[in-house]
Protein backbone atom coordinates (compact mmCIF):
# COMPACT_ATOMS: atom_id res chain seq x y z
CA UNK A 1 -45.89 -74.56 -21.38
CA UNK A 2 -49.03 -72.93 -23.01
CA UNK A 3 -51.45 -74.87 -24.44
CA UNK A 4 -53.73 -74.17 -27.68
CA UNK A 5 -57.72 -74.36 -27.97
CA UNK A 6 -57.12 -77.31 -30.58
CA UNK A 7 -55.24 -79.55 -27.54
CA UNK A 8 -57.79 -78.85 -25.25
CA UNK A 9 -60.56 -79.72 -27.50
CA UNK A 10 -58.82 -82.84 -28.49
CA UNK A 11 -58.11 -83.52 -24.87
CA UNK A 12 -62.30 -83.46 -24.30
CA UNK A 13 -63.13 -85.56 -27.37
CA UNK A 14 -60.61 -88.25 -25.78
CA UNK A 15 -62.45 -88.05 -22.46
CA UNK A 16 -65.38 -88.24 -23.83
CA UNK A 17 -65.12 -91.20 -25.80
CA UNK A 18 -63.18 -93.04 -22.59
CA UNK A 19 -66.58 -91.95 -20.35
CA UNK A 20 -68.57 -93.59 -23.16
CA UNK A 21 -66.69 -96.88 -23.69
CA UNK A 22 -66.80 -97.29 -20.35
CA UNK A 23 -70.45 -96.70 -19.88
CA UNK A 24 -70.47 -93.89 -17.33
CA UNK A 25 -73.43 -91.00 -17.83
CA UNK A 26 -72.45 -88.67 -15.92
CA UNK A 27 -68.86 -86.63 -16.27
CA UNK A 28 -67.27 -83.13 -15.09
CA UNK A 29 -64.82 -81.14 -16.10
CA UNK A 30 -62.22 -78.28 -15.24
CA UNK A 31 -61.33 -75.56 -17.22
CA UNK A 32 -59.09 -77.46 -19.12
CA UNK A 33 -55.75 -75.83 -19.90
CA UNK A 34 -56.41 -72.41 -18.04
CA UNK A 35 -53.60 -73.31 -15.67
CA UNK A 36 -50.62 -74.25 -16.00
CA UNK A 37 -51.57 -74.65 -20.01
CA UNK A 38 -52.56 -70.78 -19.68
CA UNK A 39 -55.14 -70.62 -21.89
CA UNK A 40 -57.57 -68.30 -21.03
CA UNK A 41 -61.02 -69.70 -19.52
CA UNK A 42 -63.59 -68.52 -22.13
CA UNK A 43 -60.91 -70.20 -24.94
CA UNK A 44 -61.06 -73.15 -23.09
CA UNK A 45 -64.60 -73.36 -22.36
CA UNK A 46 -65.45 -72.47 -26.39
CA UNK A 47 -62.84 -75.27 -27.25
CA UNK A 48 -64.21 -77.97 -24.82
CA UNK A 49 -67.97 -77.47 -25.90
CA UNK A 50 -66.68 -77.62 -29.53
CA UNK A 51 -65.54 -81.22 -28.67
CA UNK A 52 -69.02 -81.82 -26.48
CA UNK A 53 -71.31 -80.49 -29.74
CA UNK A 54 -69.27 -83.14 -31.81
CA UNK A 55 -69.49 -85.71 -29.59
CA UNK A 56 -73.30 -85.20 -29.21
CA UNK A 57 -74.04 -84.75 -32.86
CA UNK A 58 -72.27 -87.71 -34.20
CA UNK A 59 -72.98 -90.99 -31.65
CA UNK A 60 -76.12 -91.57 -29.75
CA UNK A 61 -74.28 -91.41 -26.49
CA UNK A 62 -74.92 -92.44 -22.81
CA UNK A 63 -74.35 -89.58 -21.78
CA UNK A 64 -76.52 -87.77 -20.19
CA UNK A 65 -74.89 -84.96 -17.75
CA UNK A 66 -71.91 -83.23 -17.50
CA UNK A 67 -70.43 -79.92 -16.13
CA UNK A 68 -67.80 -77.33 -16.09
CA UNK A 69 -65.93 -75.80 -13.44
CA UNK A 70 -64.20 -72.56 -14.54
CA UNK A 71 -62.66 -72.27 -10.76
């Protein structure tokens, strides 16, 4: 079943705000819906820093490293 940009930036937002409730600074991520979602990579890498920028902008997070595995 393909997935859309808006899923997988929802999908981020939700793990983001799980890593920060429960206090952990440091999270990764794979290209989130480029499999079996078939999304292509660069849509799923603008829609999960969409969600990060948010996050960032709008809670003074704990935060303080992540990163993204397109393979």
């Amino acid at each position: 079943m393909k997935t859309t940009k808006n899923k997988v930036r929802l999908s981020t937002a939700a793990a983001l705000k799980l890593a920060e409730s429960l206090g952990i600074n440091s999270i990764a991520f794979p290209a989130m819906g480029a499999g079996v979602g078939r999304l292509p990579v660069e849509e799923s890498a603008e829609a999960m820093l969409v969600a990060i920028q948010e996050h960032f902008s709008t809670i003074r997070t704990c935060l303080k490293n992540f990163s993204y595995r397109s393979e």
